[in-house]
C-alpha atoms as a PDB file:
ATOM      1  CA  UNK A   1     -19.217 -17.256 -15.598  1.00  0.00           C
ATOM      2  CA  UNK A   2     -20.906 -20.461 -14.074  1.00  0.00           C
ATOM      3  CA  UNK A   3     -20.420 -20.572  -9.966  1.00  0.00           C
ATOM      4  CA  UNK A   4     -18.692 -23.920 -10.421  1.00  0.00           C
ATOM      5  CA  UNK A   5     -16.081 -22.392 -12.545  1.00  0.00           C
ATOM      6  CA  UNK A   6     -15.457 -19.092 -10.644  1.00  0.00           C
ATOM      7  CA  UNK A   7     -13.371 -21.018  -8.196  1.00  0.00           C
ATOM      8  CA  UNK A   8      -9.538 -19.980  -6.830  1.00  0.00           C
ATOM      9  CA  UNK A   9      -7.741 -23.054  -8.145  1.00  0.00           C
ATOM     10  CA  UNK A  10      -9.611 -22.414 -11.457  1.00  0.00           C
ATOM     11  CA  UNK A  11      -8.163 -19.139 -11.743  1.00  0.00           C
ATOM     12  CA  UNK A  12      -4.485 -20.422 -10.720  1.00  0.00           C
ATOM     13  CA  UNK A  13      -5.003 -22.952 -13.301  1.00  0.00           C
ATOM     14  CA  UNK A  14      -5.799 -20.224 -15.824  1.00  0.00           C
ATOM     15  CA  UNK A  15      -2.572 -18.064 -14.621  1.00  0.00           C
ATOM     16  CA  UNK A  16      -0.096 -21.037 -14.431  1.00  0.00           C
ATOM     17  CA  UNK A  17      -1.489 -21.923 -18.089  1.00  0.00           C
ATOM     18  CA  UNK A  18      -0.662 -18.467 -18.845  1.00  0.00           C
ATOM     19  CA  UNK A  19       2.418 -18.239 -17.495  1.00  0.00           C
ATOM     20  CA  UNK A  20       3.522 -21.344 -19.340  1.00  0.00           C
ATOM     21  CA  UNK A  21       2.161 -20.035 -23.197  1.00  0.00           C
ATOM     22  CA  UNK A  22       4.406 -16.928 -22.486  1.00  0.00           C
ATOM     23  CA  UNK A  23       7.301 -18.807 -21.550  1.00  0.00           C
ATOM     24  CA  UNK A  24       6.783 -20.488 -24.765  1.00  0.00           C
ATOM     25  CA  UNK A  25       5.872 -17.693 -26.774  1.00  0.00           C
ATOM     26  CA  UNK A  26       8.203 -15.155 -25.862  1.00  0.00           C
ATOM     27  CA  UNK A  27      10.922 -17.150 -25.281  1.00  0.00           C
ATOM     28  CA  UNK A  28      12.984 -13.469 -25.438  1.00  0.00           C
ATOM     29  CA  UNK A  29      11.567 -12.847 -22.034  1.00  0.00           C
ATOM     30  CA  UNK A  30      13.112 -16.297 -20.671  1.00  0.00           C
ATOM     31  CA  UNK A  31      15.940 -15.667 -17.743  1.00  0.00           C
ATOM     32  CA  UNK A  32      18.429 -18.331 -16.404  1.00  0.00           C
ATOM     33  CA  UNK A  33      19.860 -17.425 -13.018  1.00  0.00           C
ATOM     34  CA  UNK A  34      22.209 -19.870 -10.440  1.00  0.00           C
ATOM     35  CA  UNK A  35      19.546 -21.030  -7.973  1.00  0.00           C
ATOM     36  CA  UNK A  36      16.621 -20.918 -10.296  1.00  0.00           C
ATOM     37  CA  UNK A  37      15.777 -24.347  -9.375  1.00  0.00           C
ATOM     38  CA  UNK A  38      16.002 -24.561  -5.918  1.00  0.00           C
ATOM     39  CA  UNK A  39      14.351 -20.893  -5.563  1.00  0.00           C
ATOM     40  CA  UNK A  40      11.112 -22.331  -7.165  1.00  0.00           C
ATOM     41  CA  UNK A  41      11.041 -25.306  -5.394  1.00  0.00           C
ATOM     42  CA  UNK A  42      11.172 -23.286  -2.315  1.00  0.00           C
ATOM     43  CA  UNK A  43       8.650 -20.754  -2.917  1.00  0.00           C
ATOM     44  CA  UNK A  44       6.375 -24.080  -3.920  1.00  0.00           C
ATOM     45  CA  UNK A  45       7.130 -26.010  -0.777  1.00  0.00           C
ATOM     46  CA  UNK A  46       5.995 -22.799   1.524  1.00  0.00           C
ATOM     47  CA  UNK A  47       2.822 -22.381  -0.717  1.00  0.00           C
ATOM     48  CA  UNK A  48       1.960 -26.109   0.065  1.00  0.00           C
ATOM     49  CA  UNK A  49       2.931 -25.918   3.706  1.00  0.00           C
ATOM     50  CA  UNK A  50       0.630 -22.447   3.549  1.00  0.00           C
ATOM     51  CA  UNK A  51      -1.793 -24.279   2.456  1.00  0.00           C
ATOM     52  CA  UNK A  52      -2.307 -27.135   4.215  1.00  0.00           C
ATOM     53  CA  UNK A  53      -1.597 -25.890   7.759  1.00  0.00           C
ATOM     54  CA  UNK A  54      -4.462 -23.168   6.277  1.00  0.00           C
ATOM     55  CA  UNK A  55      -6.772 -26.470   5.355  1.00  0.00           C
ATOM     56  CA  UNK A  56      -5.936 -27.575   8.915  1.00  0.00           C
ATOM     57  CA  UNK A  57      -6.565 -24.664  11.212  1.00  0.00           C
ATOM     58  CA  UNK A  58     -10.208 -24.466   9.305  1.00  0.00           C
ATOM     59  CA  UNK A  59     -10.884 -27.770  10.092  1.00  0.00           C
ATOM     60  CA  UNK A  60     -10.419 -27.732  13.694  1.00  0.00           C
ATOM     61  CA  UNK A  61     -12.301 -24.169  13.860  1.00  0.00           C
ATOM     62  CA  UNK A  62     -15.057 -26.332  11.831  1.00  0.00           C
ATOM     63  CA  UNK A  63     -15.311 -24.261   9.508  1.00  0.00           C
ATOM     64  CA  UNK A  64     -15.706 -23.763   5.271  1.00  0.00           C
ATOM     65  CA  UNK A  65     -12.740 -23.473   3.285  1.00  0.00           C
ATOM     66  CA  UNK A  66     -14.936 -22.914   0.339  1.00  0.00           C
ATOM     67  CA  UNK A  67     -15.440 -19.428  -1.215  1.00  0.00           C
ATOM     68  CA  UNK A  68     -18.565 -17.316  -0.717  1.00  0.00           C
ATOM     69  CA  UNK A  69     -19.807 -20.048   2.066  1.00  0.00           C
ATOM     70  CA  UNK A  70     -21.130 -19.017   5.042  1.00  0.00           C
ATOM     71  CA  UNK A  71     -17.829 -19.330   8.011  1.00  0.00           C
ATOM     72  CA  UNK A  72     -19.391 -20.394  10.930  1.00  0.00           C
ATOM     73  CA  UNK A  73     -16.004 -19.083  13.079  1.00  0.00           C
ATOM     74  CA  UNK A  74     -13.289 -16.659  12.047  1.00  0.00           C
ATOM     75  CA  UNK A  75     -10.271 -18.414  12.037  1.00  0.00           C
ATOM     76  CA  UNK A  76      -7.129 -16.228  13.469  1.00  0.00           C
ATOM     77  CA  UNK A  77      -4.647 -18.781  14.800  1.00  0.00           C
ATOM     78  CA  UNK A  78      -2.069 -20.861  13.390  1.00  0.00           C
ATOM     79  CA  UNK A  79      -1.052 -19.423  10.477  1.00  0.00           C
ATOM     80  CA  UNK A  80      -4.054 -16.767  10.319  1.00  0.00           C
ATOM     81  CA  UNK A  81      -1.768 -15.038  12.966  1.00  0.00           C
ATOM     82  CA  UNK A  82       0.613 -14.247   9.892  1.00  0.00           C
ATOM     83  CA  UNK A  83      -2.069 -13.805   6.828  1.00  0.00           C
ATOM     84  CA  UNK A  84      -5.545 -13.211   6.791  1.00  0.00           C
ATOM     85  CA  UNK A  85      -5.446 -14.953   3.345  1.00  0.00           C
ATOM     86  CA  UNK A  86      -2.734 -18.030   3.643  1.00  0.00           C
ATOM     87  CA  UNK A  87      -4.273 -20.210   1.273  1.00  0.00           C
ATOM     88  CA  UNK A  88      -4.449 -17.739  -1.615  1.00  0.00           C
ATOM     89  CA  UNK A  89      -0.715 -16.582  -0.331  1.00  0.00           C
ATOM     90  CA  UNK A  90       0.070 -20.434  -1.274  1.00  0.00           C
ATOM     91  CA  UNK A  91      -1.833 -19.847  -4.903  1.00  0.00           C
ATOM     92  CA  UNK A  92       0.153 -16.838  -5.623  1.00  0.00           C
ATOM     93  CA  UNK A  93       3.696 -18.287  -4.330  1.00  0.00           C
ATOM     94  CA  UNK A  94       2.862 -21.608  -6.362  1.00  0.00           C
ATOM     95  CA  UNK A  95       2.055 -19.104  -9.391  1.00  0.00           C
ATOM     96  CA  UNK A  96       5.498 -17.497  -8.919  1.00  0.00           C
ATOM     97  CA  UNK A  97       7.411 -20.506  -8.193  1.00  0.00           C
ATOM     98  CA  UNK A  98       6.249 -22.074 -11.513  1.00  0.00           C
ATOM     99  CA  UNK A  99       6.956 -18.572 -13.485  1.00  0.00           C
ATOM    100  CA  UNK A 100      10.540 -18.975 -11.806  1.00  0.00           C
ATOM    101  CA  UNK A 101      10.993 -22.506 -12.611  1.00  0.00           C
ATOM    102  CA  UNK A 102       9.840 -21.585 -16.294  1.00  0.00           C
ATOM    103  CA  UNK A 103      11.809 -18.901 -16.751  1.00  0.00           C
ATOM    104  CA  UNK A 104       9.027 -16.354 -17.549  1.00  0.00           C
ATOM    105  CA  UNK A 105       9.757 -12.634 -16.954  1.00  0.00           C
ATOM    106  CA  UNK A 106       6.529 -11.958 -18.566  1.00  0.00           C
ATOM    107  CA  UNK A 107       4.548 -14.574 -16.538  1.00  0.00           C
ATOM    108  CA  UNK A 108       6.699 -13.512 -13.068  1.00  0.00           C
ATOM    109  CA  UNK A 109       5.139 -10.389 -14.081  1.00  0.00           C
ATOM    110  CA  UNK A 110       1.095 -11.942 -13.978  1.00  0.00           C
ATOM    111  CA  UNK A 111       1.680 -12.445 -10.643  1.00  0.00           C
ATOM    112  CA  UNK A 112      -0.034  -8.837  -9.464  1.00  0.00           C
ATOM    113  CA  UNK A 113      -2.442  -9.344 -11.603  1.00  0.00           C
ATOM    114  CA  UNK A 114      -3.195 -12.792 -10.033  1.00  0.00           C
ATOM    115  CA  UNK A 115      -3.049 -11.328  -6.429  1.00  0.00           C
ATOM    116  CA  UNK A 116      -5.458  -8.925  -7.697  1.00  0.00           C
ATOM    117  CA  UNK A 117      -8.202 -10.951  -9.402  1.00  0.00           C
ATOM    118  CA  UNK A 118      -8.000 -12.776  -6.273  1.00  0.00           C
ATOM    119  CA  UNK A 119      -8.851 -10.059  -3.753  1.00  0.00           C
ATOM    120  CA  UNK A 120     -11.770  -8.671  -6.828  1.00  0.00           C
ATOM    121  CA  UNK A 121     -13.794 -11.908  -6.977  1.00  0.00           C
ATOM    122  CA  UNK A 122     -13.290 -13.649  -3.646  1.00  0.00           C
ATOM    123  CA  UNK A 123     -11.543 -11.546  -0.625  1.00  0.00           C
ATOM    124  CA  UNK A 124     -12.969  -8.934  -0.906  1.00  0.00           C
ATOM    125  CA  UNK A 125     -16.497 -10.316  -0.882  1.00  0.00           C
ATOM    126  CA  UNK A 126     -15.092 -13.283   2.063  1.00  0.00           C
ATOM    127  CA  UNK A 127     -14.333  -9.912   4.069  1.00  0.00           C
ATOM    128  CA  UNK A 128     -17.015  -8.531   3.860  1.00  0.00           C
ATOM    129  CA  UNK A 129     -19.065 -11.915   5.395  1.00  0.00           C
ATOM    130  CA  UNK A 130     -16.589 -11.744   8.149  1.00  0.00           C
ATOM    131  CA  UNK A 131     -17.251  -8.592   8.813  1.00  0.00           C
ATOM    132  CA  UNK A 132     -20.829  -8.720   8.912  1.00  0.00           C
ATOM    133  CA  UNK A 133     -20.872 -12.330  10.643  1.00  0.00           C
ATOM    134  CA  UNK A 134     -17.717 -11.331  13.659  1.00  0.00           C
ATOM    135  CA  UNK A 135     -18.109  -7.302  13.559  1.00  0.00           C
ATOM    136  CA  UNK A 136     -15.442  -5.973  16.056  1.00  0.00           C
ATOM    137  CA  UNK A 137     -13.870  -9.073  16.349  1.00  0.00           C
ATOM    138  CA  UNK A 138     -12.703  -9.237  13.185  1.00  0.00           C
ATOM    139  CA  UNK A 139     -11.859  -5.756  12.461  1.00  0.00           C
ATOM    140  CA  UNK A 140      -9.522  -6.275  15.706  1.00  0.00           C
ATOM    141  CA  UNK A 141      -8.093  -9.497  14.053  1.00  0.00           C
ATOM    142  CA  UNK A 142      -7.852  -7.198  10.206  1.00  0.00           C
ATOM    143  CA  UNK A 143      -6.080  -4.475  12.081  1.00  0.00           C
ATOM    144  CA  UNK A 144      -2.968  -7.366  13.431  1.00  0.00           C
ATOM    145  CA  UNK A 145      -3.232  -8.760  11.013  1.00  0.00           C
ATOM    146  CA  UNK A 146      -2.105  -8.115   7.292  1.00  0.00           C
ATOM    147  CA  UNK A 147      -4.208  -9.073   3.803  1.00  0.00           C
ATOM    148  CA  UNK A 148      -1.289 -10.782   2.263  1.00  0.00           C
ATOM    149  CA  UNK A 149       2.110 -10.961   4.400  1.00  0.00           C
END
């Protein structure tokens, strides 16, 4: 697959397209529940909060937010105190909310899967540069500090 493709939001867009064709497809495996609505819309509105105040702690470390660049500091304030991964927390609760708002038991149930693609092709690999680039200081931060939530 071509660099330029094998990017996070490519693969959300992949997922939520997924998630959408089975909500259309297997329209058996569509639920209804009081709340739906609002429970979506919530579990979007944290993933875009995630992600910006991510997108903002980065900045002001000066640092990538790009995969498989070089981080020239490891980031573990703000909400890197709570995730080591926030901005691909805020892809997977955006996948989820969207599954929810759809309906999709089926494409509810993509979200492992999602979670882990992610840490296959691009945490894994982004902890490992850590690693080598911050050694004990961020195995100290890893140790606080959980992969997801």
């Amino acid at each position: 697959m071509k660099k330029w493709v094998d990017l996070p939001p490519v693969w959300l867009l992949f997922f939520l397209f997924l998630v959408w064709g089975l909500a259309r497809l297997l329209p058996g495996g569509n639920v209804e529940f009081a709340g739906q609505g609002w429970l979506a819309a919530v579990l979007a509105g944290v993933g875009v909060v995630l992600f910006v105040l991510a997108v903002v702690e980065m900045r002001r470390a000066q640092t990538t937010v790009m995969p498989r660049e070089r981080p020239s500091a490891l980031v573990s304030t703000g909400v890197f105190r709570l995730t080591r991964n926030p901005i691909y927390l805020a892809d997977t609760l955006f996948l989820l909310a969207w599954g929810i708002w759809w309906g999709s038991l089926p494409g509810v149930l993509l979200v492992p899967l999602f979670m882990r693609l992610i840490a296959r092709r691009f945490i894994e690999g982004e902890e490992a540069a850590l690693r080598a680039g911050f050694g004990e200081e961020f195995e100290a931060w890893a140790r606080r500090t959980r992969r997801w939530i």
